[in-house]
Protein backbone atom coordinates (compact mmCIF):
# COMPACT_ATOMS: atom_id res chain seq x y z
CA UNK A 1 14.81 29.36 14.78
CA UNK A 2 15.89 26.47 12.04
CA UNK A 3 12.79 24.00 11.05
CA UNK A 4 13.72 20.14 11.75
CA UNK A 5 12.52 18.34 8.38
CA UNK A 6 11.67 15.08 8.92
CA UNK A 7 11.47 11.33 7.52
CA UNK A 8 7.89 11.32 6.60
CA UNK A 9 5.69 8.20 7.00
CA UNK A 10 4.17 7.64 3.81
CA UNK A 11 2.01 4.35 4.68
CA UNK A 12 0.57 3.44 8.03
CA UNK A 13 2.97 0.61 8.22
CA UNK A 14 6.35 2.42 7.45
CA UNK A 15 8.68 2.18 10.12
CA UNK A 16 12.10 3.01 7.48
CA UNK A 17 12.63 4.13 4.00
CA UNK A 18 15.48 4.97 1.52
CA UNK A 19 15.96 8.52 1.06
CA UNK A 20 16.57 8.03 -2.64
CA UNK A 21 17.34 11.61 -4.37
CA UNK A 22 17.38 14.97 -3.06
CA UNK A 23 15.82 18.06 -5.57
CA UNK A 24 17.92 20.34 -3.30
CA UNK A 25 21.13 21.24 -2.07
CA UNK A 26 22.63 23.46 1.03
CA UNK A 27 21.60 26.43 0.54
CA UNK A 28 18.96 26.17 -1.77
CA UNK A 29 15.78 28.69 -1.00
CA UNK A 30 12.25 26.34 -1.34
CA UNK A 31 8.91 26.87 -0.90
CA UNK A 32 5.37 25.73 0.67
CA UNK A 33 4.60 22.57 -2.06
CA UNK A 34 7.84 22.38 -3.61
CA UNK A 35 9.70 18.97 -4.03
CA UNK A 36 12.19 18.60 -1.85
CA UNK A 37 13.19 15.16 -2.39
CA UNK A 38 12.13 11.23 -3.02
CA UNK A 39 11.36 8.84 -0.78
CA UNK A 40 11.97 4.99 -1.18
CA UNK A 41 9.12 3.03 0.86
CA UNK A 42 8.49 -0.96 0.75
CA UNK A 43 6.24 -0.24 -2.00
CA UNK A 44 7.37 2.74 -4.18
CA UNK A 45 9.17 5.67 -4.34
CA UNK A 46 7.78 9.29 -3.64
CA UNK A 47 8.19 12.54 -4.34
CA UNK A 48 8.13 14.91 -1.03
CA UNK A 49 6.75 18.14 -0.78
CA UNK A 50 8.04 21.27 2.08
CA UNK A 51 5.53 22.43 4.38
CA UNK A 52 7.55 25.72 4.62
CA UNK A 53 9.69 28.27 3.24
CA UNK A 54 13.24 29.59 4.02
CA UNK A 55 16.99 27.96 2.86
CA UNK A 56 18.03 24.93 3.29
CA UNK A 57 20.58 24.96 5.97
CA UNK A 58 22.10 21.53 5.89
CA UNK A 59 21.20 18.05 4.40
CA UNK A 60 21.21 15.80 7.38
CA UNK A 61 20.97 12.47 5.44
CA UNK A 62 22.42 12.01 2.16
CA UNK A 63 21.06 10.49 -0.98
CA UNK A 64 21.03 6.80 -1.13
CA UNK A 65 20.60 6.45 2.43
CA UNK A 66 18.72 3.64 3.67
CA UNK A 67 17.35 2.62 6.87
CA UNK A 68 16.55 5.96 7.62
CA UNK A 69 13.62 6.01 10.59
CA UNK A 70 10.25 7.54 10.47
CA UNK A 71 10.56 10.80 12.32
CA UNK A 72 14.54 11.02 12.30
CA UNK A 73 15.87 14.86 10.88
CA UNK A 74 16.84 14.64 7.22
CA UNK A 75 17.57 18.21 6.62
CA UNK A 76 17.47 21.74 8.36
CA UNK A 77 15.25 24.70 7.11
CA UNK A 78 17.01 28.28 8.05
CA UNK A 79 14.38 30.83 8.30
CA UNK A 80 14.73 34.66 7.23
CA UNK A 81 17.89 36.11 8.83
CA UNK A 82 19.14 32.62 10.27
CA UNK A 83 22.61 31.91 8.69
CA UNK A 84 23.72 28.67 10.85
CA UNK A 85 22.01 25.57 11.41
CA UNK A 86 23.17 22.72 14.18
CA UNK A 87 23.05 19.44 13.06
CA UNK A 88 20.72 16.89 15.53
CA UNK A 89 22.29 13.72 16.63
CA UNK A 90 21.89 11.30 13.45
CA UNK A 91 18.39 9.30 13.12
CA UNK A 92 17.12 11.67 16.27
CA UNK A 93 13.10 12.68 15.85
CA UNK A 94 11.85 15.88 16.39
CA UNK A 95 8.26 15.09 17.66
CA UNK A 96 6.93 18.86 17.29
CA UNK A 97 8.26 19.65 13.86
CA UNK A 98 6.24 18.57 11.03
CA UNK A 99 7.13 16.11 8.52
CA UNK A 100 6.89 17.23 4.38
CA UNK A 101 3.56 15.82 2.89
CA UNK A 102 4.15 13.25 0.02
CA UNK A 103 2.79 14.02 -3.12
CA UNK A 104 0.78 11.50 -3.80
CA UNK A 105 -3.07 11.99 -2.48
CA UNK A 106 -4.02 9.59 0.40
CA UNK A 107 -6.47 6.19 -0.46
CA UNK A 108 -10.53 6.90 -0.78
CA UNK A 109 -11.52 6.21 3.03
CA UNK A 110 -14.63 4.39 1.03
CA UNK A 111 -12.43 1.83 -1.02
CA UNK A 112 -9.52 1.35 1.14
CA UNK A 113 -9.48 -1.12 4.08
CA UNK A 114 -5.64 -0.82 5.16
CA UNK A 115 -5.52 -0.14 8.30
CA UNK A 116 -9.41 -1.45 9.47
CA UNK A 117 -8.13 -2.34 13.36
CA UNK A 118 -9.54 1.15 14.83
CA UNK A 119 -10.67 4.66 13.67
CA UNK A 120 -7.63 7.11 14.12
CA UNK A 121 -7.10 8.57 17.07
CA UNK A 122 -9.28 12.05 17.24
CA UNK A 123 -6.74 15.31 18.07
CA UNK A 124 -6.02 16.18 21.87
CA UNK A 125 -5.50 19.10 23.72
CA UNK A 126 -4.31 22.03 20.83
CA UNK A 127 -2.47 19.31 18.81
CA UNK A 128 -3.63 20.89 15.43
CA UNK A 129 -2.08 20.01 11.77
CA UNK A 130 0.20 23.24 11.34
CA UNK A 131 4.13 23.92 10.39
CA UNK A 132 6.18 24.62 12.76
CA UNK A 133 7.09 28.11 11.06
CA UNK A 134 2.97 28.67 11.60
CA UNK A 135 2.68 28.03 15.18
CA UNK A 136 5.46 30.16 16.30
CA UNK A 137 4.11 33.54 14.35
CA UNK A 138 1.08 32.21 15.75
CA UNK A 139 1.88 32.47 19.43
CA UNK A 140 3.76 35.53 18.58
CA UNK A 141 0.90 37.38 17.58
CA UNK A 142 -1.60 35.98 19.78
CA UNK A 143 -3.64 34.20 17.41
CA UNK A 144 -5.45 30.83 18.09
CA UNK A 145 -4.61 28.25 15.83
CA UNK A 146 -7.84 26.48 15.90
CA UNK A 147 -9.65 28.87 14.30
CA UNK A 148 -7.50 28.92 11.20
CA UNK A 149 -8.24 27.09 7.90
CA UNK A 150 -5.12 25.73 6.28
CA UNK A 151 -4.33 26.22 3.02
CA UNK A 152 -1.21 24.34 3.00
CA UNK A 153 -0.90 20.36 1.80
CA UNK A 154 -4.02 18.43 2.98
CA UNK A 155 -5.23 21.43 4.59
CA UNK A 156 -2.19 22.07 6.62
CA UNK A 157 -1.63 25.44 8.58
CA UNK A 158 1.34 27.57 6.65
CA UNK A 159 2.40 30.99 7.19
CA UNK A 160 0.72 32.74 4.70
CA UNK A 161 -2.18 31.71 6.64
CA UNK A 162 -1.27 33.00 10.13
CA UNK A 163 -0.49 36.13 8.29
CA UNK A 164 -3.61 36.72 6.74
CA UNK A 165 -5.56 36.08 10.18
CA UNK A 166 -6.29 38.76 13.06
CA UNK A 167 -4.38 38.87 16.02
CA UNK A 168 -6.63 37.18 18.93
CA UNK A 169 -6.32 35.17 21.98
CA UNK A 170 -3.86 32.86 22.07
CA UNK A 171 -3.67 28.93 21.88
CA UNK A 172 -4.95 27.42 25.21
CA UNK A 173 -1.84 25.45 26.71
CA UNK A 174 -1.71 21.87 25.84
CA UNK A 175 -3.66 19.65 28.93
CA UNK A 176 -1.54 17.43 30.86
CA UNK A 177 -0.71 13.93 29.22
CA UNK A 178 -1.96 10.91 31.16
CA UNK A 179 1.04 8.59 32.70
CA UNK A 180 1.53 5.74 30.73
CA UNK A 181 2.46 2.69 31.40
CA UNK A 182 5.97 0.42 30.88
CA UNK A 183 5.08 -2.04 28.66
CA UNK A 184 4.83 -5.24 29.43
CA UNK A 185 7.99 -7.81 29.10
CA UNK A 186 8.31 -9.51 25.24
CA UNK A 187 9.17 -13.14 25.68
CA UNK A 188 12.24 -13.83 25.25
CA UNK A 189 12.50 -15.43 21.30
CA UNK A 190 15.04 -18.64 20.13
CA UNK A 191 18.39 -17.31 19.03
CA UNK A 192 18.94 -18.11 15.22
CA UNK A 193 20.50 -20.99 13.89
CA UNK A 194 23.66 -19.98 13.14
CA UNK A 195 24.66 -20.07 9.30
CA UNK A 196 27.88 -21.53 8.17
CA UNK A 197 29.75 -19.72 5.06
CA UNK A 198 32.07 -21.16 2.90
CA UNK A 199 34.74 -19.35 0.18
CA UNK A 200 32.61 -17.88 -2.70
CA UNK A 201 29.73 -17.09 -0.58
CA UNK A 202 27.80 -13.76 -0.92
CA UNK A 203 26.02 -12.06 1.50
CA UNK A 204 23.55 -9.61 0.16
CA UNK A 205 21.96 -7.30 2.46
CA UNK A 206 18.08 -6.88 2.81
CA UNK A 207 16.33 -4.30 0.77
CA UNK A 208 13.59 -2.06 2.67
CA UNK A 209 10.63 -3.85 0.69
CA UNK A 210 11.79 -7.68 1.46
CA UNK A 211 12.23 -6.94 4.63
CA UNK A 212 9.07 -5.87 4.88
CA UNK A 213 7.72 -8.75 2.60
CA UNK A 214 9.15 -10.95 5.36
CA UNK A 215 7.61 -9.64 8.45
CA UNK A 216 4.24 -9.28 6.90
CA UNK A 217 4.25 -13.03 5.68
CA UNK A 218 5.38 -14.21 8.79
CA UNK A 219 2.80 -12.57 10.44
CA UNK A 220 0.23 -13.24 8.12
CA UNK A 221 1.25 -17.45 9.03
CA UNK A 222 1.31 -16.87 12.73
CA UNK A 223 -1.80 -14.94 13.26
CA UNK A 224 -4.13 -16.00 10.41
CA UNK A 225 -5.61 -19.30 10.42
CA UNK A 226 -5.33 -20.17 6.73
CA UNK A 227 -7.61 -23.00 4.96
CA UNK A 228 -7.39 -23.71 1.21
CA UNK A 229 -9.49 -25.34 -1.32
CA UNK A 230 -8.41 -26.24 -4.36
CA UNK A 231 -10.52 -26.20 -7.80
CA UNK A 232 -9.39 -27.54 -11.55
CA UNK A 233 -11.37 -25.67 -13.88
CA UNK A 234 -12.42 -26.30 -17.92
CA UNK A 235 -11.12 -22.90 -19.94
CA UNK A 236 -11.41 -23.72 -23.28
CA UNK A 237 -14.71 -21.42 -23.54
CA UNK A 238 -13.00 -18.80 -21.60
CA UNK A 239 -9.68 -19.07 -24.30
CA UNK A 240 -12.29 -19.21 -27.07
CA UNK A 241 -13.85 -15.85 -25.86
CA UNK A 242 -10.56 -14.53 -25.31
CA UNK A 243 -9.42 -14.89 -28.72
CA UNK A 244 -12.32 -13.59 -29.74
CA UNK A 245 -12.95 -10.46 -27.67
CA UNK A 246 -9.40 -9.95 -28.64
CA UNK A 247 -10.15 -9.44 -32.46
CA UNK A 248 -12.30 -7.49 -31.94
CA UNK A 249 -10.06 -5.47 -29.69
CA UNK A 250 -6.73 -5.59 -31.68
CA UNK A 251 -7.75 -2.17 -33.69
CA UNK A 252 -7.72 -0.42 -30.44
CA UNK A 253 -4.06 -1.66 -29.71
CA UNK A 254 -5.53 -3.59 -26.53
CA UNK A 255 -4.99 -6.99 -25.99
CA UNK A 256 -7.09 -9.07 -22.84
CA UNK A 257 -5.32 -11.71 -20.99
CA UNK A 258 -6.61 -14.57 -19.23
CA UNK A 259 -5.24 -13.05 -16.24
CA UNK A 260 -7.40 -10.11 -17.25
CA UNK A 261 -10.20 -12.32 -17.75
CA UNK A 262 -9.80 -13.97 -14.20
CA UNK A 263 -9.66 -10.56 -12.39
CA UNK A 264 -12.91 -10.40 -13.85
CA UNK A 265 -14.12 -13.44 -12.59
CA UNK A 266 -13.21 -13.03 -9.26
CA UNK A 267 -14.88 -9.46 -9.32
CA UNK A 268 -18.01 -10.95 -10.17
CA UNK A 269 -17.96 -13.97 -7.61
CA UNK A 270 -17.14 -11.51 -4.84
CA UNK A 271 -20.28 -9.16 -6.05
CA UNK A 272 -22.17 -12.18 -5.55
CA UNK A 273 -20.66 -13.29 -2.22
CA UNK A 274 -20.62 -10.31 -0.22
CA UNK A 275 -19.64 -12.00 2.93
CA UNK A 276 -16.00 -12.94 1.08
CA UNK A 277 -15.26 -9.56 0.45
CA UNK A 278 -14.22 -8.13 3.91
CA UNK A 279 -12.01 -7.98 7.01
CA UNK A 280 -11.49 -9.23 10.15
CA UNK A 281 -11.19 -7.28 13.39
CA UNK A 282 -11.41 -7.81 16.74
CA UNK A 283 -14.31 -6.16 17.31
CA UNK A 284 -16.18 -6.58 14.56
CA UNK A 285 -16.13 -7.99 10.39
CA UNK A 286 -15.81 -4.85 7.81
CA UNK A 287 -17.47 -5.68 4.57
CA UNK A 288 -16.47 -4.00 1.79
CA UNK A 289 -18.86 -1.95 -0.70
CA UNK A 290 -16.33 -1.92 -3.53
CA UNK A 291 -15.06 -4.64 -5.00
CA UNK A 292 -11.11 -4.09 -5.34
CA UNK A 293 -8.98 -6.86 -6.61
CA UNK A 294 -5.25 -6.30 -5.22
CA UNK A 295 -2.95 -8.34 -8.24
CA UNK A 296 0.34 -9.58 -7.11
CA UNK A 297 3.07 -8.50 -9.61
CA UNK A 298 7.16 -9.50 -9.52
CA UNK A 299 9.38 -6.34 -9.90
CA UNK A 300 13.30 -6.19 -9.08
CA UNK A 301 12.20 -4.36 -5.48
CA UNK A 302 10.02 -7.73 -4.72
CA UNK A 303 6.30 -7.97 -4.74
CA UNK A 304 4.06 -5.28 -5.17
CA UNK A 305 0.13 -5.52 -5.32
CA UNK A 306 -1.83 -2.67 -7.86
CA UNK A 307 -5.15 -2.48 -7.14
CA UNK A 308 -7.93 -2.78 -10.15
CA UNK A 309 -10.44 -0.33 -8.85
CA UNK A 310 -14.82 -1.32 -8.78
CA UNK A 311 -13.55 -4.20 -10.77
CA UNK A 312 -16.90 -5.94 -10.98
CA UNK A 313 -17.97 -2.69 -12.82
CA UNK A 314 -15.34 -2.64 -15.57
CA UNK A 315 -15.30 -4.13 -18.63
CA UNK A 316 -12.74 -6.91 -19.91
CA UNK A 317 -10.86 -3.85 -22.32
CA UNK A 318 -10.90 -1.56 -19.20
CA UNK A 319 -9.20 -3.84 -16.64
CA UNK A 320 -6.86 -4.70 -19.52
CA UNK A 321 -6.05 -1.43 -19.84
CA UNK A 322 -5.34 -0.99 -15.98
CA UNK A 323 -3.79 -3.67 -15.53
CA UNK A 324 -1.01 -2.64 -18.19
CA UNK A 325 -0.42 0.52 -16.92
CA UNK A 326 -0.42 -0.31 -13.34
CA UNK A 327 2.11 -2.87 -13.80
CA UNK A 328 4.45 -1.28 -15.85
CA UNK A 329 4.64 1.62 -13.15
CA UNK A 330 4.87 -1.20 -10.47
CA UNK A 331 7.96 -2.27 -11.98
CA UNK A 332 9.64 1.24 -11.68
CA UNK A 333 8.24 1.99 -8.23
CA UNK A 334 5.61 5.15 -9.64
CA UNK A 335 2.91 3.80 -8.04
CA UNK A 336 0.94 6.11 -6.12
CA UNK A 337 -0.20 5.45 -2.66
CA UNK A 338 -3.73 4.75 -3.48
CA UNK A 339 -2.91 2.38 -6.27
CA UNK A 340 -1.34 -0.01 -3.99
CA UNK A 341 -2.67 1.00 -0.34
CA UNK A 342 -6.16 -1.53 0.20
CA UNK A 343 -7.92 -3.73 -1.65
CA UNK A 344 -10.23 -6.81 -0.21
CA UNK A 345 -9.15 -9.41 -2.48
CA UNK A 346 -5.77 -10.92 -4.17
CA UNK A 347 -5.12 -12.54 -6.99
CA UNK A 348 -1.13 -13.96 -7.57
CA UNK A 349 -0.93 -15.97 -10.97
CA UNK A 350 2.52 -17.71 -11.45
CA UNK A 351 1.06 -20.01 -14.72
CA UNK A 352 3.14 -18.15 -17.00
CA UNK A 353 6.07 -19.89 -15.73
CA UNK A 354 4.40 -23.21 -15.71
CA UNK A 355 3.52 -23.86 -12.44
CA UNK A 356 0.86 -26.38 -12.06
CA UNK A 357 -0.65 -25.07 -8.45
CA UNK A 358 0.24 -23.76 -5.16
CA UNK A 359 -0.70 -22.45 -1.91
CA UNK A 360 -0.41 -18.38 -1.52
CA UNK A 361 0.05 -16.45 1.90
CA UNK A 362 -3.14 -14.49 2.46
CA UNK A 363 -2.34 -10.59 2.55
CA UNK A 364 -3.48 -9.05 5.66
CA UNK A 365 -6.15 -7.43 6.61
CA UNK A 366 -8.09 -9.55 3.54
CA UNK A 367 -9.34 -12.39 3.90
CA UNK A 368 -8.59 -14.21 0.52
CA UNK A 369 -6.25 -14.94 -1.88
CA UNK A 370 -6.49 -17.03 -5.51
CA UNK A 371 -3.18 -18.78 -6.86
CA UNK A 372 -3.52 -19.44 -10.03
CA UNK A 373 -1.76 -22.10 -12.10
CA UNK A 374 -0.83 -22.64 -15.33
CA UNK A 375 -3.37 -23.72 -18.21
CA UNK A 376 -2.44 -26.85 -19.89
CA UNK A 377 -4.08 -29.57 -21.68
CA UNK A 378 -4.74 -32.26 -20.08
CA UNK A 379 -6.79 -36.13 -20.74
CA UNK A 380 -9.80 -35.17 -18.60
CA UNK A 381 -13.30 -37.60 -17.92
CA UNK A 382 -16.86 -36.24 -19.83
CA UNK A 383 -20.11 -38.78 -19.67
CA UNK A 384 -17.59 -41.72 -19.84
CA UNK A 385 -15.45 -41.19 -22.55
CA UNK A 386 -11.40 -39.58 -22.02
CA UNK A 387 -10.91 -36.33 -23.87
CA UNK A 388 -8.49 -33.61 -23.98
CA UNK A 389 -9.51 -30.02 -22.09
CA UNK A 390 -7.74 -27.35 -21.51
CA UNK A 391 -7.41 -27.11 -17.40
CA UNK A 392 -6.42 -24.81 -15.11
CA UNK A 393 -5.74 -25.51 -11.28
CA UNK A 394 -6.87 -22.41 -8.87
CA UNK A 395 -6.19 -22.59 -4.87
CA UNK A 396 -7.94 -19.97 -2.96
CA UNK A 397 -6.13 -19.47 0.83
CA UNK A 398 -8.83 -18.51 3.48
CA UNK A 399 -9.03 -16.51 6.63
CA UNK A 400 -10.85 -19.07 8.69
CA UNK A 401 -12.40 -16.20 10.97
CA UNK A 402 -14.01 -14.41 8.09
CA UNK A 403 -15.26 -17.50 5.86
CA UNK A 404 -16.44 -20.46 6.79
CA UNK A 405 -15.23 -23.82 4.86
CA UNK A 406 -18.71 -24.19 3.25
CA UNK A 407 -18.78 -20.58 2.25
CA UNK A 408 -15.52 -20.77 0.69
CA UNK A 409 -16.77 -23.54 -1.48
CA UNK A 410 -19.66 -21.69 -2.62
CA UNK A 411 -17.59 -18.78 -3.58
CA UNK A 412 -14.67 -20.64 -5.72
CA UNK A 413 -18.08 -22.95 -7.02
CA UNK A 414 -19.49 -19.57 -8.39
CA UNK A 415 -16.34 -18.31 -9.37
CA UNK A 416 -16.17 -21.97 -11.55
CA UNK A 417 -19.30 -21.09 -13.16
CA UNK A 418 -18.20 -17.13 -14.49
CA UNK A 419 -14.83 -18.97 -15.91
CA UNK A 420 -16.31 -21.54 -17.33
CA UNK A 421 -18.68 -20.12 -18.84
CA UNK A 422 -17.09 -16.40 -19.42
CA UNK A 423 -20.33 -15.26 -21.38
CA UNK A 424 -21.91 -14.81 -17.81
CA UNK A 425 -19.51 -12.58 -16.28
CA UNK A 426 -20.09 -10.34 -19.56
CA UNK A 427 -23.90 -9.99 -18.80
């Protein structure tokens, strides 16, 4: 009986991906924890592991794909003595086959607060986390899957496993599932305006990530209730320590940015305003142990946000450091999930391109963002007389249901006070 491999959802909110590059070819033999191909999410691309041995009967979806649905058949595993496989409908899902395991490890539970709406379902009935190759020897030889320990990718149930186990009772039968209900009727939603073209016109079509990008931010204005407040802050102390720290630094090749130096900053306010750093839900406000700052970086895909692990805890040449390498591998979609799954804070600086200020579009489920402006001098007021200071303009977007206006202020007051005066987010 040929094994159904499927699209694999490689974030909770992947609905599609790109089936970039396959490793294999028709009939190709693979095994448990080999790469079988790479997967192009909104975020990154992934390497994807089998679950199973045996030859690979047909490639369902070829390379390059895109739009390809969570769930839908990608490619058909024969198993010993099978010598024909039958292709499924196209984009058809296979609900009891398995999908392959990406690569990359899932997010600490303790640091990562995508998704925080509800703890994940517990398993029903004799639902358990085994291939399909697994659970058909099983039943064969009468042994009950639940007392198995998987050995397979994130403890998954392989055949080696079944093998090595004593023949037993078999599986109970699956209980009944409840009747479920239709769904209730969407309202009906405005046709679009329609768009008028003209000779010389291009139409480029959407990539998986900003289409993604666009549903997110949309949401993110229609269900949020954003308030901002707005801050100019002195940095001539915090470009004197800069230059400074970065003398000192430049015999170890690494080099501190004020971007660096902000992450920083932030990391310490939100260590000191506890309340800012966490989540709303509907039943109840997560608050965040860890301080994780999420950092907006441009690549060709569209925006991607590395995460700068227990910021608050690093020091100015370690963040440096991270930064670095997690946005060159931004750019060329090598993230892994981890480094870009979570976060409780976001920081998106467009000042190297001169921008004065704006407003940013808080990134669900946190509850803040900080845009950053450029630095500039500027002819500024001190104890009557006009000088010239080097300013910067910050804008921190709020989640009205997590922080209150007043709180807010406090936060980007004390978050004034560490760039201002950078010795005191050093102590």
């Amino acid at each position: 009986m040929s094994i159904n491999i499927l699209m694999p959802a490689l974030s909770p909110t992947m609905t599609e991906g790109k089936l970039a590059k396959w490793h294999v070819k028709a009939g190709d033999t693979v095994k448990s924890g080999q790469v079988v191909c790479e997967i192009e999410t909104d975020k990154a691309t992934m390497e994807v592991e089998a679950v199973d041995e045996g030859k690979i009967g047909q490639i369902v979806v070829p390379e390059g794909t895109e739009g390809v649905k969570v769930n839908a058949v990608i490619a058909i595993l024969l198993e010993e003595g099978e010598t024909e496989a039958k292709a499924p409908p196209p984009q058809a899902a296979a609900p009891q086959a398995e999908a392959p395991v990406p690569k990359a490890a899932p997010p600490p539970a303790a640091a990562t607060p995508a998704p925080v709406l509800a703890k994940p379902a517990e398993p029903q009935g004799t639902r358990l986390f085994a291939s399909p190759l697994a659970k058909r020897i099983a039943k064969e030889k009468g042994i009950d899957l639940a007392s198995l320990k998987g050995s397979g990718p994130n403890g998954r149930i392989v055949r080696a496993d079944v093998d090595a186990a004593k023949p037993g009772a078999p599986a109970p039968a699956a209980a009944p599932k409840p009747p479920t209900q239709a769904p209730a009727p969407k309202a009906a939603t405005p046709a679009p305006q329609p768009i008028f073209t003209a000779p010389g016109d291009q139409r480029v079509p959407h990539t998986s990530i900003r289409k993604v990008i666009a549903r997110r931010m949309l949401e993110s204005k229609q269900t949020v209730p954003h308030f901002y407040l707005t801050g100019e802050f002195e940095i001539d102390a915090l470009l004197a320590a800069r230059q400074a720290i970065n003398t000192v630094l430049e015999k170890k090749g690494t080099k501190v940015s004020v971007n660096d130096m902000v992450i920083k900053a932030c990391a310490k306010a939100l260590r000191d305003h506890p309340d800012c750093n966490a989540s709303w839900t509907e039943d109840e406000m997560i608050q965040y142990g860890a301080v994780d700052i999420s950092v907006a970086v441009a690549t060709d895909r569209g925006l991607i946000t590395p995460i700068v692990r227990n910021a608050d805890l690093k020091g100015l040449a370690q963040i440096a450091t991270d930064m670095k390498d997690l946005a060159a591998r931004a750019k060329v979609g090598k993230l892994k999930l981890e480094e870009f799954q979570g976060g409780g804070f976001t920081i998106s600086n467009l000042g190297m391109f001169g921008v004065k200020d704006f407003s940013a579009i808080i990134n669900p489920p946190q509850a803040m963002i900080l845009a950053v402006g450029v630095g500039e001098e500027r002819v500024v007021a001190r104890k009557g007389q006009m000088v010239i200071r080097n300013m910067m303009n910050c804008t921190l977007a709020v989640d009205h249901r997590v922080v209150d206006g007043a709180m807010g202020a406090q936060f980007l007051q004390t978050l004034r006070g560490y760039i201002e005066q950078p010795a005191a987010m050093l102590a």
